[in-house]
Structure formats: C-alpha cells, structure tokens
Protein backbone atom coordinates (compact mmCIF):
# COMPACT_ATOMS: atom_id res chain seq x y z
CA UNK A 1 73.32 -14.91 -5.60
CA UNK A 2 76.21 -17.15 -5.01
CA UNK A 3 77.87 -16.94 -1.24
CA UNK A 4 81.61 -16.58 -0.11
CA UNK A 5 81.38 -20.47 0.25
CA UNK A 6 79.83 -21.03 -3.38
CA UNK A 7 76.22 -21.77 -2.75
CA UNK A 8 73.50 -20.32 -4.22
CA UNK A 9 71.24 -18.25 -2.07
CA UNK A 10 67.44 -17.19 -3.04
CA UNK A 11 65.65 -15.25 -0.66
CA UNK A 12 61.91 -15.88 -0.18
CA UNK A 13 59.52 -14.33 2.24
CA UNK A 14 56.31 -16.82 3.85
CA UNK A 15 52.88 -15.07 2.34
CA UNK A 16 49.70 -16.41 3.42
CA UNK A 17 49.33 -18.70 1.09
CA UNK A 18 52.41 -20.61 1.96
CA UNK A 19 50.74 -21.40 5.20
CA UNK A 20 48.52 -24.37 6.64
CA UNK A 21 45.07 -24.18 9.13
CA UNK A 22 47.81 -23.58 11.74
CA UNK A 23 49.93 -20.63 11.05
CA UNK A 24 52.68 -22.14 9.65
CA UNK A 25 54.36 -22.79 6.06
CA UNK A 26 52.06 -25.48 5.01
CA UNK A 27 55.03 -28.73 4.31
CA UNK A 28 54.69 -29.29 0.44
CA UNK A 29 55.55 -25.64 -0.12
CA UNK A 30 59.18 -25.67 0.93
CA UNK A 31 59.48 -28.02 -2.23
CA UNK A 32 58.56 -24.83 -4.59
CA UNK A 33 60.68 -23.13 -2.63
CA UNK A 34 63.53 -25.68 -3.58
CA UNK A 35 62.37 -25.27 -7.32
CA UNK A 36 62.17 -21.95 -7.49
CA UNK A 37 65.96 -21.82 -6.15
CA UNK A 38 66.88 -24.24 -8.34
CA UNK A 39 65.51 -22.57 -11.39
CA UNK A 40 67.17 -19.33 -10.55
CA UNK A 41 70.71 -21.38 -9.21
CA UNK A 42 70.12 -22.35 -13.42
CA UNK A 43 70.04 -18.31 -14.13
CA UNK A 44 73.20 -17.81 -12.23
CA UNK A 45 74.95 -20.19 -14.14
CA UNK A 46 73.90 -18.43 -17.41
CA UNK A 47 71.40 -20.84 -18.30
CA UNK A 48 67.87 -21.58 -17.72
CA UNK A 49 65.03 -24.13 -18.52
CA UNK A 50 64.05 -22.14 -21.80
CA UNK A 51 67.73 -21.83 -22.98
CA UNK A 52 68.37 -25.70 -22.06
CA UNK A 53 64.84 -26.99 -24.37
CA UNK A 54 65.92 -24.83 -27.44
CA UNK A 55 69.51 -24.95 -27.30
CA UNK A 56 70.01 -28.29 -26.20
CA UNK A 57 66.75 -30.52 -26.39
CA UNK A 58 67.36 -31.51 -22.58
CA UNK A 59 65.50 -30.66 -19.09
CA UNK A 60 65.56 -31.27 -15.54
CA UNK A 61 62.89 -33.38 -13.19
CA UNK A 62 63.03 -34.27 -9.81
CA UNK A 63 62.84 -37.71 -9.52
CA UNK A 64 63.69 -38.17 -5.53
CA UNK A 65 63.65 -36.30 -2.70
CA UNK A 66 64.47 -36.57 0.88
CA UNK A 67 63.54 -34.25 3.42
CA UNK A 68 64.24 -32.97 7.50
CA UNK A 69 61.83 -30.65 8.53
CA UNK A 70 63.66 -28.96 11.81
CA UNK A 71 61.69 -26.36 13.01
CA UNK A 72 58.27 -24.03 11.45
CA UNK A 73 58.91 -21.36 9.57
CA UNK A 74 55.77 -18.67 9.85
CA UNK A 75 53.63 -15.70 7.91
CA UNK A 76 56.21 -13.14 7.07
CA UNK A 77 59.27 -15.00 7.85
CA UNK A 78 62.30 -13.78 5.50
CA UNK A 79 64.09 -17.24 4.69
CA UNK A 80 66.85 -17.59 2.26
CA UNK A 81 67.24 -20.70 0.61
CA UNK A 82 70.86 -22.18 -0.07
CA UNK A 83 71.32 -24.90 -2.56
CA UNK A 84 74.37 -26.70 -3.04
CA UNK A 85 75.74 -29.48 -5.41
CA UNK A 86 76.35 -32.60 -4.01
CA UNK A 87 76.67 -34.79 -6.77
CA UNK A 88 77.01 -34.98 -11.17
CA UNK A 89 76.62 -37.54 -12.39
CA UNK A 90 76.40 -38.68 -16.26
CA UNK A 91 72.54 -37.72 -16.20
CA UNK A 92 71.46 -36.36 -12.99
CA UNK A 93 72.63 -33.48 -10.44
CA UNK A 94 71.89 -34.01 -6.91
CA UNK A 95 71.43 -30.90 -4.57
CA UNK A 96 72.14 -30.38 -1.10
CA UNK A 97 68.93 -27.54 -0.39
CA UNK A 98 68.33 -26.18 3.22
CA UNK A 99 65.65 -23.05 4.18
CA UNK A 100 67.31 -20.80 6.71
CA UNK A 101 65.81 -17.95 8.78
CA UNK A 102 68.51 -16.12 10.12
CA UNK A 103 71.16 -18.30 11.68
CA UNK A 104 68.94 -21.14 12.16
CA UNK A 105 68.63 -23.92 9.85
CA UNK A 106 64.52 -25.05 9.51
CA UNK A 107 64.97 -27.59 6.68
CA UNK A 108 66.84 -29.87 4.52
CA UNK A 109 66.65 -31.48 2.10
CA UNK A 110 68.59 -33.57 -0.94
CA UNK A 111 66.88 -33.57 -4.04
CA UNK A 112 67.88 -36.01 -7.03
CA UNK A 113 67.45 -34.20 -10.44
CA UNK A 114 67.56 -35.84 -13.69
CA UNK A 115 68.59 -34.34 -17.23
CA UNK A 116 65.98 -35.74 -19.66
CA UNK A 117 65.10 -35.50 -23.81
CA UNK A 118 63.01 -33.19 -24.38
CA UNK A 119 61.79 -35.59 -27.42
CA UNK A 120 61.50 -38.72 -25.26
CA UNK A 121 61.52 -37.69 -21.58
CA UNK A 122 63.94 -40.63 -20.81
CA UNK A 123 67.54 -39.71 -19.08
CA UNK A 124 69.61 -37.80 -21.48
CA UNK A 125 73.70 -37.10 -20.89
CA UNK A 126 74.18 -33.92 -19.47
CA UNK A 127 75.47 -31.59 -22.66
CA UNK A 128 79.13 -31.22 -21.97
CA UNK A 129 78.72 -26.95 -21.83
CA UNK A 130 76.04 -27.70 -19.33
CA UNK A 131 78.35 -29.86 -17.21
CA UNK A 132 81.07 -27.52 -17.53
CA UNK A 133 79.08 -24.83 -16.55
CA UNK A 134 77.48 -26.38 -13.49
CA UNK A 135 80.81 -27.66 -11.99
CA UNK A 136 83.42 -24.75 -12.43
CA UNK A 137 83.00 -24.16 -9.37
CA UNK A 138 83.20 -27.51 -7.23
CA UNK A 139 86.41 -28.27 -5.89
C-alpha cells in the first residue's frame, strides 16, 4: 500500500521465529523483511519477479546494504515497513527501507539493488516500461 507521501508500506507482525535466544527479532531477519517489502513494492507497481523473468529476461539482487539498527523490535510487535526510492540508475534501484512500530522508527536501512540477465546474471539496463513504471511517481 502506497502512503499519502508515496512510499510503500508492508505490514509485518514479529512471530517466534523472527526472534533470537533473547526475546527479540533476531538481526538478519529485518533483511527478509526488506525483501519481502520490496517484492510486494514490485506488485504495487504492476509487476513482479515472475512477470519481470518471462516478460523481460531481467531480475533484481541485492548487491549492498547498509544498515542502523535503533531500537528492538519484540514477539508480536505489529511493524510496518516503508520503502522508498532513493536512487535509478541505468541498472540498479537503490531503496531507502526503515521498520516502524508505531511512531517510532527501529531501523534503517539503504539497500543497493541491481537489474541483472536472467541468461547471464551480469547487470542488465533496466527495460524502459520497468523504469517508467518504477519512477512515475518520484518528483
């Protein structure tokens, strides 16, 4: 769901699982929390990873991340994760990505995607109707 200010927003509640030895969400899992808003951010646009391999021959991977942890999130917290667009380039898409609970901001993060062949995983242009579709909305 995209916000009055044009960033995506996935909600996503803390199960067990997420958690470590000491009650909290364990750190590696806020980065498939990132993912999995990312991947639905894609849905929102009309696209997704399926649609962008057949239609296209092109996918996205992570190649950097850098990231503020703030304060714990916990079992059964209700976060929401925003994701924003920070930067398009010819072949990658850089996110601004933050988990909040409530009003208060836990983590950030930037994470460096990269559009790549499908046939030779090496960077790939981003298809013009994937651009388009990915910035019609950034001033």
């Amino acid at each position: 769901m995209f916000n009055s200010e044009g960033a995506f927003e996935w909600p996503v509640r803390v199960y067990y699982e997420d958690t470590d030895a000491g009650g909290v969400v364990f750190y590696a899992n806020y980065l498939a929390f990132f993912e999995r808003a990312r991947t639905e951010w894609l849905r929102g646009m009309d696209l997704d990873a399926t649609q962008l391999r057949a239609a296209h021959e092109v996918l996205f991977v992570v190649r950097h991340v850098e990231v503020d942890y703030l304060a714990p999130a916990v079992l059964d917290d209700a976060l929401r994760i925003v994701t924003r667009i920070a930067e398009v380039g010819g072949s990658k898409v850089v996110f601004d990505q933050s988990v909040w609970r409530g009003d208060q901001c836990l983590v950030r993060a930037k994470v460096v995607t990269v559009c790549v062949s499908t046939q030779t995983f090496s960077a790939a242009r981003l298809p013009d109707a994937v651009r388009k579709s990915i910035t019609r909305d950034i001033a």
